[in-house]
PDB file of N, CA and C in Angstrom:
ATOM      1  N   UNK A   1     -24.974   9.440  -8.417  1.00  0.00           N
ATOM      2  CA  UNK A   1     -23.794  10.270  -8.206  1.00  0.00           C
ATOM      3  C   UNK A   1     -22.570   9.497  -8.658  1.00  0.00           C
ATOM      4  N   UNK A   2     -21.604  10.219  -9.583  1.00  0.00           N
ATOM      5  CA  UNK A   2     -20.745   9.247  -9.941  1.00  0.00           C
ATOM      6  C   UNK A   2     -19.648  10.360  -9.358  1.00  0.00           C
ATOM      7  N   UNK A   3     -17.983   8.939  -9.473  1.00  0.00           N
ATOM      8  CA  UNK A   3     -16.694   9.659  -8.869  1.00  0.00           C
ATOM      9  C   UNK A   3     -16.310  10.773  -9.539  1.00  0.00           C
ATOM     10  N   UNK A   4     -15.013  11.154  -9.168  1.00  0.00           N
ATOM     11  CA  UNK A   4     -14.334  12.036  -9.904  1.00  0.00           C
ATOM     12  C   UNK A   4     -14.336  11.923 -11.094  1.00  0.00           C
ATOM     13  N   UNK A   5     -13.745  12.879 -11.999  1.00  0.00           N
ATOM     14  CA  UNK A   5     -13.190  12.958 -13.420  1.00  0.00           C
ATOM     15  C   UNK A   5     -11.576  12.721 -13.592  1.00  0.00           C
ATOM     16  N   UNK A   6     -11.462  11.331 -14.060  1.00  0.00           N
ATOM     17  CA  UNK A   6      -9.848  11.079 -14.217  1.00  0.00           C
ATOM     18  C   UNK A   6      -8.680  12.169 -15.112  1.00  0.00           C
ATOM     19  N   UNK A   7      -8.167  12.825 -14.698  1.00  0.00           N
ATOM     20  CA  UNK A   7      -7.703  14.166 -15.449  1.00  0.00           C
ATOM     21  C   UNK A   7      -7.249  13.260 -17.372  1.00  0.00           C
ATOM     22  N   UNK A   8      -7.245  12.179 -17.483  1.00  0.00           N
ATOM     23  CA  UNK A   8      -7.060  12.016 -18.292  1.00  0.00           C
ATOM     24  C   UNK A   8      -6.684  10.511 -18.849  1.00  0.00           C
ATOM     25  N   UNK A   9      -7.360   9.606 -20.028  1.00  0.00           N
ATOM     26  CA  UNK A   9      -7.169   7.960 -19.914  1.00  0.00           C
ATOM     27  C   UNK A   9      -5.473   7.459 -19.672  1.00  0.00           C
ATOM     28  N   UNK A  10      -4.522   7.828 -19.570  1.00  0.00           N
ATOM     29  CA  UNK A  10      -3.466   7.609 -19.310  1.00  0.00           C
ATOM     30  C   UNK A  10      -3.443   7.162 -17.136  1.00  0.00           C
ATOM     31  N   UNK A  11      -3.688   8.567 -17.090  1.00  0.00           N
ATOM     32  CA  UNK A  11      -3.838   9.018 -15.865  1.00  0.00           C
ATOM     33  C   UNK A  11      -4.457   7.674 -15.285  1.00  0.00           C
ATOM     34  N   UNK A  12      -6.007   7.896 -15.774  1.00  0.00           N
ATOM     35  CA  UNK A  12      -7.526   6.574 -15.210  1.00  0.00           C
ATOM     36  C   UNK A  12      -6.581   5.144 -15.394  1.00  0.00           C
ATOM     37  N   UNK A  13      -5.782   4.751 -16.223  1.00  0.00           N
ATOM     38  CA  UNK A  13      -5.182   3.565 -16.809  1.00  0.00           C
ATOM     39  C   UNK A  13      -4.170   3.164 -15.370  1.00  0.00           C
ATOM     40  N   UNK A  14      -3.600   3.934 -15.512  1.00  0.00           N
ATOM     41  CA  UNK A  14      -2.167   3.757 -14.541  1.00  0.00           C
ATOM     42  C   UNK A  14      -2.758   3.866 -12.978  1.00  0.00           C
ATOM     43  N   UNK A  15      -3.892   4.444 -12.388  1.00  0.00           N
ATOM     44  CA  UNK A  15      -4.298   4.144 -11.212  1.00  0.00           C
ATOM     45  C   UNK A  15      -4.974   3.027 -10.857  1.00  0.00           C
ATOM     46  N   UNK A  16      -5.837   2.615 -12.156  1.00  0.00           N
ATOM     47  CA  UNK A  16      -6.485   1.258 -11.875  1.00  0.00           C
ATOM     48  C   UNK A  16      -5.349   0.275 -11.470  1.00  0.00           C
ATOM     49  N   UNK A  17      -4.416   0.172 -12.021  1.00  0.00           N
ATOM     50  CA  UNK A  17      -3.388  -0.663 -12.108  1.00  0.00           C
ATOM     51  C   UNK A  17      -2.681  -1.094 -10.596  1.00  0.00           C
ATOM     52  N   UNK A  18      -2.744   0.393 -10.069  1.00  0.00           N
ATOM     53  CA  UNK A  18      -2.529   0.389  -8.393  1.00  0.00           C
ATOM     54  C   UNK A  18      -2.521  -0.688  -7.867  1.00  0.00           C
ATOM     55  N   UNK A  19      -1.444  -1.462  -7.038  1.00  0.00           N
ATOM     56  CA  UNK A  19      -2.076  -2.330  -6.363  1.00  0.00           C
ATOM     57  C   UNK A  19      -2.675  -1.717  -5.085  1.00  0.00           C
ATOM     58  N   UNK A  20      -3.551  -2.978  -4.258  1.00  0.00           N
ATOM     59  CA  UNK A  20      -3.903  -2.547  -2.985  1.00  0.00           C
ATOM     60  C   UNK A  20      -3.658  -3.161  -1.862  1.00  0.00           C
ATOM     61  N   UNK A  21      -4.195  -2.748  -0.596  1.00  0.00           N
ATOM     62  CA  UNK A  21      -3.054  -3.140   0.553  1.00  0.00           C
ATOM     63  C   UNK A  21      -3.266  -4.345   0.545  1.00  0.00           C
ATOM     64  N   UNK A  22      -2.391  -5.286   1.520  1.00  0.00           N
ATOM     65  CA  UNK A  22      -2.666  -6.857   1.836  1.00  0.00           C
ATOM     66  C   UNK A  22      -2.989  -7.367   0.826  1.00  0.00           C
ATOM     67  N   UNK A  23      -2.096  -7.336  -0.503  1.00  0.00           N
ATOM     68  CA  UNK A  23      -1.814  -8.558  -1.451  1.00  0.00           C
ATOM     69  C   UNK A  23      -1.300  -9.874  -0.993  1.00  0.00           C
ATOM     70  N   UNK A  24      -1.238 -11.164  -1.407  1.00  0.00           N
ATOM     71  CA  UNK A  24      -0.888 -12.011  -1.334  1.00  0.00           C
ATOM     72  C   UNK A  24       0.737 -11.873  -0.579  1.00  0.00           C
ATOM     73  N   UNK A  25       1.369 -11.431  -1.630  1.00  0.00           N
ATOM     74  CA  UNK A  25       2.883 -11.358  -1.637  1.00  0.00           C
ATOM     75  C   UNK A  25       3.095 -10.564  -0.119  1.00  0.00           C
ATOM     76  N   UNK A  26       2.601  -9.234   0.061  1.00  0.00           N
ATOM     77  CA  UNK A  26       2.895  -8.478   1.672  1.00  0.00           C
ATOM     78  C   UNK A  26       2.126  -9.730   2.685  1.00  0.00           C
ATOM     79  N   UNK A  27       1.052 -10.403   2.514  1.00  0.00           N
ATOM     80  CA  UNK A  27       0.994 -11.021   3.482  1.00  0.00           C
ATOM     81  C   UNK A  27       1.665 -12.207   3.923  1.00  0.00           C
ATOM     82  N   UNK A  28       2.256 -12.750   2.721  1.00  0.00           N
ATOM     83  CA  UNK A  28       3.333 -13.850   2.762  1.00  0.00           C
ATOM     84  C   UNK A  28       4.503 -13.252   3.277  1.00  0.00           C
ATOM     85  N   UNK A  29       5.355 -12.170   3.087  1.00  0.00           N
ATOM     86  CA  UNK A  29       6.239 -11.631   3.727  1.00  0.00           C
ATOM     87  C   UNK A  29       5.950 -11.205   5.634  1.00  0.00           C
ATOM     88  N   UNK A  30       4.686 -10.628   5.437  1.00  0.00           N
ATOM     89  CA  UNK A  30       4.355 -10.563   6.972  1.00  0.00           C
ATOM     90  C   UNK A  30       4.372 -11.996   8.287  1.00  0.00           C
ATOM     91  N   UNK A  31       4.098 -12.595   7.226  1.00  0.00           N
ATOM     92  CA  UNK A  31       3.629 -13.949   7.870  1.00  0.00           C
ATOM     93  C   UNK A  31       5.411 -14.845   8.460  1.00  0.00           C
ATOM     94  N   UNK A  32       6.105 -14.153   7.726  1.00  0.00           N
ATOM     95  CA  UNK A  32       7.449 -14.840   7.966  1.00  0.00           C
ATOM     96  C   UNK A  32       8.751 -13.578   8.783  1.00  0.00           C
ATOM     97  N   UNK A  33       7.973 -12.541   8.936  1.00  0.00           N
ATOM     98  CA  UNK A  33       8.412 -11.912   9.681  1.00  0.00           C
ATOM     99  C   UNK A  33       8.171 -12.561  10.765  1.00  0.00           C
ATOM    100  N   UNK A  34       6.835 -12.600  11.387  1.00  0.00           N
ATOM    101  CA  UNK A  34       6.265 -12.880  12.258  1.00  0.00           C
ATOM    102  C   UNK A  34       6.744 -14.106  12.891  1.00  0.00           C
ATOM    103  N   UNK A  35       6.884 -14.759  11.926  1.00  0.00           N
ATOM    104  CA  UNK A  35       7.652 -16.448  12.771  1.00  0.00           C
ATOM    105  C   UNK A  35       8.494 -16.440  13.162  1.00  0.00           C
ATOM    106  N   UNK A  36       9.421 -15.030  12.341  1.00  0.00           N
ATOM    107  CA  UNK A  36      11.081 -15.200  12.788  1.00  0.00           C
ATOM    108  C   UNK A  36      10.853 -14.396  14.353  1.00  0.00           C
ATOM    109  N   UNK A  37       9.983 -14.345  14.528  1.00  0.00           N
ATOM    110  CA  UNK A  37       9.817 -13.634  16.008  1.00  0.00           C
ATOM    111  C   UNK A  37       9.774 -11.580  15.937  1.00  0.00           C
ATOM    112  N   UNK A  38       9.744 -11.103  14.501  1.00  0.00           N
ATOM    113  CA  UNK A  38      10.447  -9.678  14.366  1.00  0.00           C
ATOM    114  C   UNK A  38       8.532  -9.213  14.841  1.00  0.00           C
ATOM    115  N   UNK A  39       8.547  -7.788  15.352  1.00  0.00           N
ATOM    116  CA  UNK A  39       7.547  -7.558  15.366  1.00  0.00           C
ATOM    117  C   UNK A  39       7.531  -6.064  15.022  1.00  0.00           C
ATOM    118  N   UNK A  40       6.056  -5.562  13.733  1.00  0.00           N
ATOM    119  CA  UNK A  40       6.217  -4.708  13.542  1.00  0.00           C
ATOM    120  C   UNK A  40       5.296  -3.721  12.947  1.00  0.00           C
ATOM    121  N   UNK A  41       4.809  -2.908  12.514  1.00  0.00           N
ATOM    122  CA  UNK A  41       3.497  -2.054  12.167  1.00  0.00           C
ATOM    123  C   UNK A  41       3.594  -1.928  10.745  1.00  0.00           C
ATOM    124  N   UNK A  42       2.144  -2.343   9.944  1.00  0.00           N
ATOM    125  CA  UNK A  42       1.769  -2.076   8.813  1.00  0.00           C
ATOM    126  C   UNK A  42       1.137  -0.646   8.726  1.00  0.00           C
ATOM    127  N   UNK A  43       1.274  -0.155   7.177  1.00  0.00           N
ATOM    128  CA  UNK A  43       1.025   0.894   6.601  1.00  0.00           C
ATOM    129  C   UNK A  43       0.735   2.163   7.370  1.00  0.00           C
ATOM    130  N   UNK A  44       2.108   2.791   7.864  1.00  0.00           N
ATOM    131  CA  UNK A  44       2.419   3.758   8.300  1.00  0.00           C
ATOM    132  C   UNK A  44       2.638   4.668   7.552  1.00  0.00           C
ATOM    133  N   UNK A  45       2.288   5.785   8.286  1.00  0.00           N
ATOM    134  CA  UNK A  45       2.645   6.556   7.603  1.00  0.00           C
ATOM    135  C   UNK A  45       3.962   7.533   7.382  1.00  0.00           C
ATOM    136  N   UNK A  46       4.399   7.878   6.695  1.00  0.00           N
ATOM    137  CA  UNK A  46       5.419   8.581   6.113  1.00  0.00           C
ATOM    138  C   UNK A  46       5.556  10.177   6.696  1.00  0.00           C
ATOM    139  N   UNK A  47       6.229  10.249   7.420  1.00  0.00           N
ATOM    140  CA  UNK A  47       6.383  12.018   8.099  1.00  0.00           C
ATOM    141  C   UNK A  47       6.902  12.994   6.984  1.00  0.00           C
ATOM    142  N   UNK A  48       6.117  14.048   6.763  1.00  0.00           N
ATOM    143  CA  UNK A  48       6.573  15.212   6.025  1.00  0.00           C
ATOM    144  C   UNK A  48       6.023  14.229   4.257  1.00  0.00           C
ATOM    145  N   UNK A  49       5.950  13.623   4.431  1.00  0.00           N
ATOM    146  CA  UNK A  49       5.030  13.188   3.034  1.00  0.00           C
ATOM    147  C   UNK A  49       3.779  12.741   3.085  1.00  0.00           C
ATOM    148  N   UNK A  50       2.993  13.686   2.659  1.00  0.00           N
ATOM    149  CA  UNK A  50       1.794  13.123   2.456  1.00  0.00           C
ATOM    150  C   UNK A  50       1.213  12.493   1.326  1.00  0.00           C
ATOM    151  N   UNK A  51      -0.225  11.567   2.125  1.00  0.00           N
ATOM    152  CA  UNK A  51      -0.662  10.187   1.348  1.00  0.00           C
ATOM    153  C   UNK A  51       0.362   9.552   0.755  1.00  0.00           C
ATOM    154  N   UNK A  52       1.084   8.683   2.140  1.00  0.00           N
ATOM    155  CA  UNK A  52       2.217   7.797   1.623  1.00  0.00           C
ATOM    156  C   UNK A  52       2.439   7.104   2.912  1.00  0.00           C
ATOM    157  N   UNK A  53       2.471   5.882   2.768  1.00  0.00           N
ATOM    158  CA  UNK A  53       2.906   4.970   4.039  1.00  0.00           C
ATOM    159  C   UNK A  53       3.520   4.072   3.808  1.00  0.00           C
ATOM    160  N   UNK A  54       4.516   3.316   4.727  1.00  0.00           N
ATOM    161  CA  UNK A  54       5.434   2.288   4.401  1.00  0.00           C
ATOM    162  C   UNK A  54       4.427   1.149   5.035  1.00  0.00           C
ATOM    163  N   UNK A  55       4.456   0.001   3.756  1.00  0.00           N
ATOM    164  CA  UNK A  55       4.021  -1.079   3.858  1.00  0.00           C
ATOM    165  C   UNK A  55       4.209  -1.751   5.398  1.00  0.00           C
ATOM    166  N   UNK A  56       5.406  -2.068   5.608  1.00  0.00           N
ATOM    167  CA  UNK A  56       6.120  -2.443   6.771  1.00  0.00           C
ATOM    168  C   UNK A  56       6.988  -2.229   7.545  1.00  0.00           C
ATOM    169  N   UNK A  57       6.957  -1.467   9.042  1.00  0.00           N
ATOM    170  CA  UNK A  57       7.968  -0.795   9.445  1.00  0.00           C
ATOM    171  C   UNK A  57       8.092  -1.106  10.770  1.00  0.00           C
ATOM    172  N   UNK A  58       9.282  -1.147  11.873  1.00  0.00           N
ATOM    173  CA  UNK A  58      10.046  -2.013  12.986  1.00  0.00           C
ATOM    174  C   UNK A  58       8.976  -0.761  13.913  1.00  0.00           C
TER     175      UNK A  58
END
């Protein structure tokens, strides 16, 4: 069984590219939130938009 059909190689190109959650860089930023004492929730989601969440939010 294979995935979907990418509507098109532009399309397939530019999603691979996606990054994904907990890269290096968000966890280095998390990590110095955290020391400064701030405390706060990863990949939330976004009200009235769907499939969309903020990386980092209070």
């Amino acid at each position: 069984m294979s995935g979907p059909v990418p509507s098109s190689a532009s399309v397939s190109a530019r999603m691979s590219r996606q990054g994904s959650r907990d890269t290096a860089p968000e966890i280095a930023v998390r990590r110095l939130l955290h020391a400064s004492g701030l405390r706060y929730r990863v990949n939330v989601p976004v009200p009235g938009m769907a499939r969309r969440t903020v990386d980092v939010a209070e």
